[in-house]
Every structure is written in C-alpha cells, then in structure tokens.
C-alpha atoms as a PDB file:
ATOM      1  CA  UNK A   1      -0.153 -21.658 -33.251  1.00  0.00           C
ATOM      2  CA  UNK A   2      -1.975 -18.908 -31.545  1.00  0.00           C
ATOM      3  CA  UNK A   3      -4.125 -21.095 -29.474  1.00  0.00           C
ATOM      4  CA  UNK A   4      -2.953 -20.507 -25.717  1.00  0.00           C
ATOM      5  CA  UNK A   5      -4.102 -23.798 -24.130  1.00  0.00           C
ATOM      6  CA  UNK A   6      -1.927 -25.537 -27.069  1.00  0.00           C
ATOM      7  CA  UNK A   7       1.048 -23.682 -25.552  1.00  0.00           C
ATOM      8  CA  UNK A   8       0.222 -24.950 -22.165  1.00  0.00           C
ATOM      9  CA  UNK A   9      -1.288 -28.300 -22.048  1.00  0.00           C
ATOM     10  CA  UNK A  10      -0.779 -29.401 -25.653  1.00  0.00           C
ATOM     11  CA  UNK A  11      -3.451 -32.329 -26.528  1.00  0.00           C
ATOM     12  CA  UNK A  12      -3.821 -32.862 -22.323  1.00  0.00           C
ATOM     13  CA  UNK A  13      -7.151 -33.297 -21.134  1.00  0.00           C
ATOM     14  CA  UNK A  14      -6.326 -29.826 -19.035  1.00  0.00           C
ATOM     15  CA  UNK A  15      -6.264 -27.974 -22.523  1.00  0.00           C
ATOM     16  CA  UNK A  16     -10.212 -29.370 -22.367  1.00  0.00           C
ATOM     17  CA  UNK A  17     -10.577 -27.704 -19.368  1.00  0.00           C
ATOM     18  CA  UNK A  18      -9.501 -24.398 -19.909  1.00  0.00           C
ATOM     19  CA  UNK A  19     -11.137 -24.271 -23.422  1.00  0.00           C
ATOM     20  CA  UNK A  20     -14.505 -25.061 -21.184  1.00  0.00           C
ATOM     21  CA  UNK A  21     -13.616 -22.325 -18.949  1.00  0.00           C
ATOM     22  CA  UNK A  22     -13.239 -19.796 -22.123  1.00  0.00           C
ATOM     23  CA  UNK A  23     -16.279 -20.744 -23.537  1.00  0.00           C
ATOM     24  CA  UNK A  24     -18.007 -20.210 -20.468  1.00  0.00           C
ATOM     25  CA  UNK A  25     -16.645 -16.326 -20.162  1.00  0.00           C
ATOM     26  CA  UNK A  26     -17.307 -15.781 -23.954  1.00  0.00           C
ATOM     27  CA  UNK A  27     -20.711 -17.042 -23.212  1.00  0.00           C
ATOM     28  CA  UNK A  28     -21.546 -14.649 -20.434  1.00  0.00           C
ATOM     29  CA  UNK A  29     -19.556 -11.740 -21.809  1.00  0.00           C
ATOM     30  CA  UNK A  30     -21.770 -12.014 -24.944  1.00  0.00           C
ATOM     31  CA  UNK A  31     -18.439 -12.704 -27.306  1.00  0.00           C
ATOM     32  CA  UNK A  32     -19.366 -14.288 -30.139  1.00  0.00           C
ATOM     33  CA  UNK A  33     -17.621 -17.928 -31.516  1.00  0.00           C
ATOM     34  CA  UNK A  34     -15.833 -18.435 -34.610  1.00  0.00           C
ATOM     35  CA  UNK A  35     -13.748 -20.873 -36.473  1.00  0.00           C
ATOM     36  CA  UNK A  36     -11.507 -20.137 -34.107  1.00  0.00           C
ATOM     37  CA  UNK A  37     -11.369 -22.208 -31.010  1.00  0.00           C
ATOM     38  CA  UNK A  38     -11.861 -20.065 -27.494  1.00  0.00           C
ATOM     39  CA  UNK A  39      -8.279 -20.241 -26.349  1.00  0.00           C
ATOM     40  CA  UNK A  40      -7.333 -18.560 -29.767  1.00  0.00           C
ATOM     41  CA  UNK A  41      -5.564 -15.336 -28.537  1.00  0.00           C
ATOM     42  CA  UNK A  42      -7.720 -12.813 -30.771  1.00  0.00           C
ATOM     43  CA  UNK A  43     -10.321 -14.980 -28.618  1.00  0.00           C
ATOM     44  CA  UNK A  44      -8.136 -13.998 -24.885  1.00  0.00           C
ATOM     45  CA  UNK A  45      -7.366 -10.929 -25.634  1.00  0.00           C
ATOM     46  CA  UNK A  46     -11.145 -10.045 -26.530  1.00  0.00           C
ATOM     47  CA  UNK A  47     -11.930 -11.871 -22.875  1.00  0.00           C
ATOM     48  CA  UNK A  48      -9.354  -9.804 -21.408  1.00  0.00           C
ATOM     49  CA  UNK A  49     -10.922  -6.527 -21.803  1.00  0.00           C
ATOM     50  CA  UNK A  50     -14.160  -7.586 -20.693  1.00  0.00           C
ATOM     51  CA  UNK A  51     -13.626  -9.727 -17.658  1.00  0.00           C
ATOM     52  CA  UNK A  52     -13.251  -7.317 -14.234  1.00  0.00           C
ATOM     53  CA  UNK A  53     -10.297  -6.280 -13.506  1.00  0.00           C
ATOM     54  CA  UNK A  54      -8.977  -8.857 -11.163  1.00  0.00           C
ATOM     55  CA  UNK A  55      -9.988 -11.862 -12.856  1.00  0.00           C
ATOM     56  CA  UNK A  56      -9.035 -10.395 -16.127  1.00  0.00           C
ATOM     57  CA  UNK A  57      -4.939  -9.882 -14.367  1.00  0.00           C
ATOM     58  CA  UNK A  58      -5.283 -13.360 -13.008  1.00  0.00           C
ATOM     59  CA  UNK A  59      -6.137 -14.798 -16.490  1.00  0.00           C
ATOM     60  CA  UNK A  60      -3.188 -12.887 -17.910  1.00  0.00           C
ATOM     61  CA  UNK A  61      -0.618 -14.133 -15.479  1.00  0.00           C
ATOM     62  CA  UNK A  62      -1.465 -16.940 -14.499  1.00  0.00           C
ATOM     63  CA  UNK A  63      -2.634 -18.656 -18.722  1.00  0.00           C
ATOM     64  CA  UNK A  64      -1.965 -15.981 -21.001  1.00  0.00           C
ATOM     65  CA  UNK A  65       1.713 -14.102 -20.206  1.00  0.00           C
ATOM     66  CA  UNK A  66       3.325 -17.625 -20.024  1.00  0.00           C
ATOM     67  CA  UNK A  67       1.435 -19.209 -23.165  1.00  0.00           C
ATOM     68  CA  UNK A  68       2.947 -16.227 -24.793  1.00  0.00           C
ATOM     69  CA  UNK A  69       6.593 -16.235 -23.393  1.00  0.00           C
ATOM     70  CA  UNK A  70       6.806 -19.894 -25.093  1.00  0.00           C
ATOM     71  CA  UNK A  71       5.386 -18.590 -28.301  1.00  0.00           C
ATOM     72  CA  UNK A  72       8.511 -16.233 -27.473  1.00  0.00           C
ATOM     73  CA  UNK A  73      10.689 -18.702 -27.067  1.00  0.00           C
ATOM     74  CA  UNK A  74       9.612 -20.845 -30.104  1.00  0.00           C
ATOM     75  CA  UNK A  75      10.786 -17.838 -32.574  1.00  0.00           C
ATOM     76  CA  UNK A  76      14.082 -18.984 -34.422  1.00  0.00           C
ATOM     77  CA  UNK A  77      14.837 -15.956 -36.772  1.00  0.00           C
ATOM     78  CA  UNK A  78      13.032 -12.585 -37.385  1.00  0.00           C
ATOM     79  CA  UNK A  79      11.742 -13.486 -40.234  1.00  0.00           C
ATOM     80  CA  UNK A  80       8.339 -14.374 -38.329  1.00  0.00           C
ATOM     81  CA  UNK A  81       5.620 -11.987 -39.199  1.00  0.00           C
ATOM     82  CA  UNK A  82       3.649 -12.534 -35.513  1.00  0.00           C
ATOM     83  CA  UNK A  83       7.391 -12.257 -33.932  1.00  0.00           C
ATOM     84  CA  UNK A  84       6.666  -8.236 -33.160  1.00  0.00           C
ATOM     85  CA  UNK A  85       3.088  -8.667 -32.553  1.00  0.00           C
ATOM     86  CA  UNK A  86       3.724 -11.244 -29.516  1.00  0.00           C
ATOM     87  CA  UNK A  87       6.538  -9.379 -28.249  1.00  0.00           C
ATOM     88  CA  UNK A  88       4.471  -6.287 -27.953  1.00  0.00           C
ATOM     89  CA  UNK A  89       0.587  -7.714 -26.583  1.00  0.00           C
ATOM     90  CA  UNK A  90       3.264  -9.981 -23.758  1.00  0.00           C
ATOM     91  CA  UNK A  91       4.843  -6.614 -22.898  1.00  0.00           C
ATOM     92  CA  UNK A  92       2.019  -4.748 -22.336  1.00  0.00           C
ATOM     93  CA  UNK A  93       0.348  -7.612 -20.797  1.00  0.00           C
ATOM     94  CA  UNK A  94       2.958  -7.670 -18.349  1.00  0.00           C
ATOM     95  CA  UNK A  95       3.455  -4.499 -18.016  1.00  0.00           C
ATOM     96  CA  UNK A  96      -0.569  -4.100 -16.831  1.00  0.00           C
ATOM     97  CA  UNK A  97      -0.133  -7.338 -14.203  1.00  0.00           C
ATOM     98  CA  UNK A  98       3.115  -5.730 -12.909  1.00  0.00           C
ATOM     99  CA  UNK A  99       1.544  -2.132 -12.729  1.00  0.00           C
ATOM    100  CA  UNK A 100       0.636  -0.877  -9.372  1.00  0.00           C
ATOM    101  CA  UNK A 101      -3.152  -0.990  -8.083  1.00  0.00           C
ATOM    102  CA  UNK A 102      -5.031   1.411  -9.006  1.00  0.00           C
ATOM    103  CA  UNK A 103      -2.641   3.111 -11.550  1.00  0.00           C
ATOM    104  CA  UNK A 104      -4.964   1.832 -14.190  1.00  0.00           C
ATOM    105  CA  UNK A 105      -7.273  -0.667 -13.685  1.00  0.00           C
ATOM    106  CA  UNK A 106      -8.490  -1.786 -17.159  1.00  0.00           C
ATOM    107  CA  UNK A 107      -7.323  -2.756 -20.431  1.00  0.00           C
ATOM    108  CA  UNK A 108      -8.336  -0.380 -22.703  1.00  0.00           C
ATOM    109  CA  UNK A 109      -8.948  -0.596 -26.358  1.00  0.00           C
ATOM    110  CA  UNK A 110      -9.621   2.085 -29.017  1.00  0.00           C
END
C-alpha cells in the first residue's frame, strides 16, 4: 500500500485525522483529488513540493520518512517493483530534512 496514514495509524481514527489534514493542504494548494485517497504518496509527495519550506520538512519527518521506512521494512525479496522507487524518494527525503539550512531550501521537481 502506498497510502502513508495506512503505514502509520492503520484503520485508527488518527489515520482520519491526518487524511483531513491532507485534504485541507490539497485544497489550498489547488491539488486536485483522485481515486486516490490524500495520504496516497503520489498525493504527499505532490504536497511536499508545494507546502513552504518548513512545514513541507516537518511533514516529511515527522509522517512521511517513517511511513516510508516501514514500507522499507515490509520488503521481503527484490523482486518488488516499488522496492527501488521507495528506497530512493526516503533517501532523498532524508537527505533534504538532514541537509543544512539554507543549503537548499526546496524540493525541486523537473
């Protein structure tokens, strides 16, 4: 499952919560809904680089980086086709929480 708030709270009513609280930032950043639900991570990730700076970082650390380390974690073989993928957006992920301030400031996408 690529839904973050799955990873974290499972069927918990805090899972309600934080899907409220994604909604709400795709609503302001003018990101449009899908099948998906919000905590999807093509969802997060699309949050990510519009949020500011700081409250984009907190999201990562604090909801996204560990949703994704158990995602990690859940991998048995290499046979999973998402197995690179996840390895690579966590690393960079916390690679841009970790960096220094100021070094770069924003997620950027081309």
């Amino acid at each position: 499952s690529l839904e973050i708030g799955w990873h974290l709270y499972g069927e918990q009513y805090e899972r309600g919560a934080f899907l409220v609280k994604l909604r709400q930032h795709m609503r302001e950043l003018g990101i449009s809904e899908n099948h998906e639900l919000p905590d999807h991570l093509t969802h997060v990730l699309e949050i990510l680089t519009q949020l500011n700076p700081q409250e984009s970082r907190q999201l990562a650390s604090e909801f996204v980086i560990p949703a994704l380390n158990k995602v990690k974690n859940s991998f048995k073989d290499d046979e999973n086709p998402y197995r690179h993928v996840i390895f690579l957006i966590a690393a960079v992920l916390e690679h841009w929480t970790n960096s220094v301030k100021g070094e770069t400031d924003e997620i950027r996408v081309s």
